[in-house]
Protein backbone atom coordinates (compact mmCIF):
# COMPACT_ATOMS: atom_id res chain seq x y z
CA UNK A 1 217.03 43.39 4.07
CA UNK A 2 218.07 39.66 2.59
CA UNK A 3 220.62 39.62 -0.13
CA UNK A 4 218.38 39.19 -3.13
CA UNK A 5 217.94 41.36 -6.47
CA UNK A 6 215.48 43.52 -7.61
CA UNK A 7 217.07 45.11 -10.76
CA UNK A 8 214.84 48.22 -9.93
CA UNK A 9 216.32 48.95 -6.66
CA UNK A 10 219.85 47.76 -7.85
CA UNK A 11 219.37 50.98 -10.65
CA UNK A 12 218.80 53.44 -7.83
CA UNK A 13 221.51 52.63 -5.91
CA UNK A 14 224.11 52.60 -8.82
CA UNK A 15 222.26 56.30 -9.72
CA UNK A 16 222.53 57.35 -6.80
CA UNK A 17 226.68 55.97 -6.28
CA UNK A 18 226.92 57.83 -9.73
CA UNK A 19 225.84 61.40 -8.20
CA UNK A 20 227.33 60.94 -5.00
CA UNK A 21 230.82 59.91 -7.00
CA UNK A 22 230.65 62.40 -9.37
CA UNK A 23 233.36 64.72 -7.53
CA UNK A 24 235.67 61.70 -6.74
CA UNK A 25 235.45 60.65 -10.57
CA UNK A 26 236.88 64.16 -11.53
CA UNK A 27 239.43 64.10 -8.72
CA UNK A 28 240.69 60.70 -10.60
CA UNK A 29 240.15 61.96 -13.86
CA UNK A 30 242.81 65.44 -13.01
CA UNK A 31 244.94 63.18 -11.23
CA UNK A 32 245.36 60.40 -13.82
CA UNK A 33 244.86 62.07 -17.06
CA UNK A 34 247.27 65.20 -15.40
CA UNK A 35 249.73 62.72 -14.55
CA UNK A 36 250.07 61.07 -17.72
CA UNK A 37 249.95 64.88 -19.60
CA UNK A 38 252.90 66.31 -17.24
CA UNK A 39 255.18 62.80 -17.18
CA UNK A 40 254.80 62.47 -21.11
CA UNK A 41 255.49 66.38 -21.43
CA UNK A 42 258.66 65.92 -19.04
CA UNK A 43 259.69 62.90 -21.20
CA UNK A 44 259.85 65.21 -24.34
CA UNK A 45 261.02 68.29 -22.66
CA UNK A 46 263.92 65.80 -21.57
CA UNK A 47 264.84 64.17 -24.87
CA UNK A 48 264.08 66.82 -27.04
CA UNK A 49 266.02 65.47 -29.96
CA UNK A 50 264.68 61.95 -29.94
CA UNK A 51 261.24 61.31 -31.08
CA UNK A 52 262.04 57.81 -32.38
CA UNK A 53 260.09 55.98 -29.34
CA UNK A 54 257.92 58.67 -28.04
CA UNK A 55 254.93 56.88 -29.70
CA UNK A 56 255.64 53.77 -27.85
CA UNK A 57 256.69 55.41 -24.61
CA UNK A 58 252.77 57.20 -24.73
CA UNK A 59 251.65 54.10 -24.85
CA UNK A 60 253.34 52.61 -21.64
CA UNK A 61 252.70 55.80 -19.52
CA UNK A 62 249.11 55.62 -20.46
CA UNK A 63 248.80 52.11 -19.72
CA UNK A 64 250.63 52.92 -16.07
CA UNK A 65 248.79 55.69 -14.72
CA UNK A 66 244.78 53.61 -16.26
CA UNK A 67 246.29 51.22 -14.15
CA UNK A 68 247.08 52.72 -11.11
CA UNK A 69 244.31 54.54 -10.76
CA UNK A 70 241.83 51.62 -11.52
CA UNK A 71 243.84 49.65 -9.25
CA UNK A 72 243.18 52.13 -6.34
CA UNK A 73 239.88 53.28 -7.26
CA UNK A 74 237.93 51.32 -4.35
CA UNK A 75 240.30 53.68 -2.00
CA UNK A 76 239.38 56.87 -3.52
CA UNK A 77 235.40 56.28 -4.75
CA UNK A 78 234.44 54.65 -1.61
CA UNK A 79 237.03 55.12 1.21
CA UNK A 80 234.65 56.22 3.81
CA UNK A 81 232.13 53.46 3.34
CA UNK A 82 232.93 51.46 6.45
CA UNK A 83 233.28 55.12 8.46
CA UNK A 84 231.11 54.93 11.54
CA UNK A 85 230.44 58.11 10.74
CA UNK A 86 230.33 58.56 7.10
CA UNK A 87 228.93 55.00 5.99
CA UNK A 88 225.62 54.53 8.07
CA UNK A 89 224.11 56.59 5.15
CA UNK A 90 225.05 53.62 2.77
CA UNK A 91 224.05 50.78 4.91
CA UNK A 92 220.48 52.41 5.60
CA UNK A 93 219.77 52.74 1.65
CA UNK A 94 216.46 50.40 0.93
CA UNK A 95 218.45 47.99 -1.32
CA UNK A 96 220.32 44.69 -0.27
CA UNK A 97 223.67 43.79 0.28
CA UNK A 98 223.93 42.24 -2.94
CA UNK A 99 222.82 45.66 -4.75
CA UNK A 100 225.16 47.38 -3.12
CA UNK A 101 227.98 44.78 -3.72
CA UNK A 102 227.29 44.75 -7.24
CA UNK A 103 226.80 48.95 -7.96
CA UNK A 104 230.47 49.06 -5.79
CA UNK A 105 232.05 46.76 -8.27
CA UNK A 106 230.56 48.13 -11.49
CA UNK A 107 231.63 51.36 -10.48
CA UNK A 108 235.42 50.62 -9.48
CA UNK A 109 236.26 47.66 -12.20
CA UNK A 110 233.51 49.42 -14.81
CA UNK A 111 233.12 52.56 -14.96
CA UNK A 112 236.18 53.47 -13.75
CA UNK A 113 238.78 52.27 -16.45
CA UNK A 114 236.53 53.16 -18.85
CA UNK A 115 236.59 56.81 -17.74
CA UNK A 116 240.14 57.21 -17.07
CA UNK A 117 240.97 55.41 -20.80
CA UNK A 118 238.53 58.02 -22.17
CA UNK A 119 239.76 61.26 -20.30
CA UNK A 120 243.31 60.30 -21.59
CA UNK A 121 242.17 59.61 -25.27
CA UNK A 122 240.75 62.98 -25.46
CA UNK A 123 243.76 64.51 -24.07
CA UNK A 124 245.92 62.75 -26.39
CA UNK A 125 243.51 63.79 -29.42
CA UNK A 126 243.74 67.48 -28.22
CA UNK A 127 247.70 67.24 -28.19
CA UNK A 128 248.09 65.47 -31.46
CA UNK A 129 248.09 68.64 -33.95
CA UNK A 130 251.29 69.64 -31.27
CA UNK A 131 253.17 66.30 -31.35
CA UNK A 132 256.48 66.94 -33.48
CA UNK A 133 257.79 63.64 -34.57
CA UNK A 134 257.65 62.25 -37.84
CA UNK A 135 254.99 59.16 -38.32
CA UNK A 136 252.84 59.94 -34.85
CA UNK A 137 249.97 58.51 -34.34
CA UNK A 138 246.75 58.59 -31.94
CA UNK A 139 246.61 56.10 -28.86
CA UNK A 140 242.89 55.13 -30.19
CA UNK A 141 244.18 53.79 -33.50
CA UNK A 142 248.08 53.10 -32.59
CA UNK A 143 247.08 50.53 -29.83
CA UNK A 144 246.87 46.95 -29.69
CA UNK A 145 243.43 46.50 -28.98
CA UNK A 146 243.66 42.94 -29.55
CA UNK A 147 245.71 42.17 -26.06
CA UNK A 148 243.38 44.54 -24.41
CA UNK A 149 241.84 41.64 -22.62
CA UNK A 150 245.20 40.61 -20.81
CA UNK A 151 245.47 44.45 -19.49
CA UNK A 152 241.73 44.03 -18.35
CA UNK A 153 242.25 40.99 -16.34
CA UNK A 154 245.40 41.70 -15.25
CA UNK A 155 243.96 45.10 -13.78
CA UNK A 156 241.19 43.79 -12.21
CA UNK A 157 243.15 40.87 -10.92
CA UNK A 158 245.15 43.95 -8.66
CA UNK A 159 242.05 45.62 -8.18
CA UNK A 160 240.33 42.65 -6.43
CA UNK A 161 242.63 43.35 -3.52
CA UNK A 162 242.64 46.95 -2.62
CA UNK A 163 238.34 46.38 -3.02
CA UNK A 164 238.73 43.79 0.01
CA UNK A 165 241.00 45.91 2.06
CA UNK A 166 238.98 49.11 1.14
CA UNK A 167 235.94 47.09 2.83
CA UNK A 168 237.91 45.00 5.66
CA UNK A 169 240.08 48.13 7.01
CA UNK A 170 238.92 51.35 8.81
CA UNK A 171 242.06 53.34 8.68
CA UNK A 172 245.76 53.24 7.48
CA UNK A 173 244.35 51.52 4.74
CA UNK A 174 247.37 51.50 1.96
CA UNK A 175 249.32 50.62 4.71
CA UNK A 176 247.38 47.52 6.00
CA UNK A 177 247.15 46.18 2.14
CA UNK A 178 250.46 46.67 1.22
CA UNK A 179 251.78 45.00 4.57
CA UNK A 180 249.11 41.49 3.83
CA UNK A 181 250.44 41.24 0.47
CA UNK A 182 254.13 41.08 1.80
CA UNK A 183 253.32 38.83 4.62
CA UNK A 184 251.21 37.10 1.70
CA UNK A 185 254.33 36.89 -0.46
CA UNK A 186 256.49 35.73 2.54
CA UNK A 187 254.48 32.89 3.16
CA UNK A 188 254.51 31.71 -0.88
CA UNK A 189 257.85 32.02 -0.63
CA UNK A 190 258.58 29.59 2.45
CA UNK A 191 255.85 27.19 1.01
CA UNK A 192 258.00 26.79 -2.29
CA UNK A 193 261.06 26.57 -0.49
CA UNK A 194 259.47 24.07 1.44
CA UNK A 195 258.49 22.57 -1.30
CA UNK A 196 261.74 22.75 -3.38
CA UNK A 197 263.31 20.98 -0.38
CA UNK A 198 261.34 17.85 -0.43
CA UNK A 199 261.36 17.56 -4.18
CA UNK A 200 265.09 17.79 -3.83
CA UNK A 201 265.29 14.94 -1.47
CA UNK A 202 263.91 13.33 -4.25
CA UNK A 203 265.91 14.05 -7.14
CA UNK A 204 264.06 16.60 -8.62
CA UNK A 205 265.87 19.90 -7.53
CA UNK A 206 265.79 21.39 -10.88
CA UNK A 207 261.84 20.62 -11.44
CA UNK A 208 261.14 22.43 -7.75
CA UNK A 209 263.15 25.65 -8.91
CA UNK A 210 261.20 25.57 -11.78
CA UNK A 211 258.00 25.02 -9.90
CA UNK A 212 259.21 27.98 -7.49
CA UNK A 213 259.91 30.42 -10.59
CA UNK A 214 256.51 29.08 -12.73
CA UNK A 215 258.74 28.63 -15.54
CA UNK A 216 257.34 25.27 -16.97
CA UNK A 217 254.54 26.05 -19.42
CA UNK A 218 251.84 24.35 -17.51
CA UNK A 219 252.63 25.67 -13.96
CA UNK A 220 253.24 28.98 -16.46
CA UNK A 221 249.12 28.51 -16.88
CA UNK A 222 248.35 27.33 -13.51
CA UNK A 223 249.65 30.32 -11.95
CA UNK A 224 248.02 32.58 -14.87
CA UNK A 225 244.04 30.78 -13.68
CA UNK A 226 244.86 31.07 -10.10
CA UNK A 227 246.20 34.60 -9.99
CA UNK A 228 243.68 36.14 -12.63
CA UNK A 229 240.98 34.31 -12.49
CA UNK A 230 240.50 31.83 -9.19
CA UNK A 231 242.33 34.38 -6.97
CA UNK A 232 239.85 37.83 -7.68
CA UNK A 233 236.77 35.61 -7.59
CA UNK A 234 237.70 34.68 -4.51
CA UNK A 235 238.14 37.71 -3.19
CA UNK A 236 235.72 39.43 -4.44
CA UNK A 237 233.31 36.79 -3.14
CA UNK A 238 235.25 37.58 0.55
CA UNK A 239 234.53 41.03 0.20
CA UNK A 240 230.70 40.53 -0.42
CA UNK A 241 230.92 38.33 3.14
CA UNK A 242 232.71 40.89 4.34
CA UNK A 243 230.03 43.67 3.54
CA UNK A 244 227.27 40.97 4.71
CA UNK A 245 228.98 40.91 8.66
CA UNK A 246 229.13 44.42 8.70
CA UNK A 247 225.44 44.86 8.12
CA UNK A 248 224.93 42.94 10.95
């Protein structure tokens, strides 16, 4: 089937992602929102005369665990969809590439945040009568909503990888991404260092370190477009390719 849209088909295969997930979304859901209930319970059990930053220190688990398990949500919701065994099913659904594209990514950069911030605001509201330090308040009205946006992108930035190398890799798949990104990093490395060299030919040792470290204001915004912005579109984009050649 070409890689058009027909908004009707693209609804049955996000329903039918949505029932086949459903047990995969509550394995997430105990493991994130159970993480963040035992490490902020171990936190207090720890310090159990200092309640002074607990508020805050909510806050940053929260944040930690809705990240990691957005982050690697492609591994989890779909890790057997290029499985020779498991993922003929979801190549053989009548819908195109492009639907199926699509339902993947609304599900893992969507649906999934969304369901691990709510699971963990309803376990915080449960716990609230129980907190014990003075002023406490809830995570839904304590939170800086306003810089939610920089948490979203930032997320989805990380995200953007593990999708590709849940989709490029077969097995050893946490292994394989982790081990790009460090040759990945390697090579930025030896390109800045390459480039710190020849700017320091030229005089301009101090402005290459500063280049190297972003620590200019404008390279400070360059590297914020590329890395959030230029960076998950195109991989994203790579991933779609990616799910077009194995069609074939």
């Amino acid at each position: 089937m070409n890689n058009t849209f027909n908004f009707n088909r693209f609804a049955m295969v996000l329903k039918k992602d949505a029932q086949d997930l459903a047990s995969q979304y509550i394995k997430l859901v105990l493991i994130v929102a159970g993480a963040f209930l035992v490490a902020f319970l171990l936190l207090a059990i720890g310090n159990p005369d200092n309640f002074s930053g607990y508020n805050d220190a909510r806050k940053v688990i929260a944040a930690m665990f809705i990240w990691g398990g957005t982050v690697l949500a492609p591994l989890q919701l779909y890790k057997r969809h290029n499985s020779r065994l498991h993922g003929t099913g979801y190549f053989m659904l009548p819908a195109s590439q492009l639907e199926k594209w699509l339902s993947m990514l609304l599900h893992c950069a969507a649906v999934t945040p969304i369901v691990l911030l709510s699971s963990i605001i309803i376990i915080d509201m449960f716990m609230y009568p129980i907190y014990i330090w003075e002023n406490k308040t809830l995570l839904l009205t304590s939170y800086d909503w306003h810089e939610t946006h920089y948490a979203v992108i930032s997320i989805l930035a990380s995200q953007a990888v593990f999708f590709l190398g849940n989709i490029w890799f077969q097995r050893a798949k946490v292994q394989k991404i982790v081990g790009a990104l460090s040759v990945l990093f390697v090579m930025y490395i030896i390109l800045m260092i390459i480039l710190s060299s020849i700017t320091a030919l030229r005089g301009t040792h101090n402005y290459a370190m500063h280049f190297i470290f972003m620590n200019t204001p404008s390279y400070s915004v360059l590297q914020t477009v590329i890395s959030c912005i230029i960076a998950p579109t195109g991989i994203w984009a790579v991933s779609f390719i990616r799910m077009k050649e194995q069609q074939l």
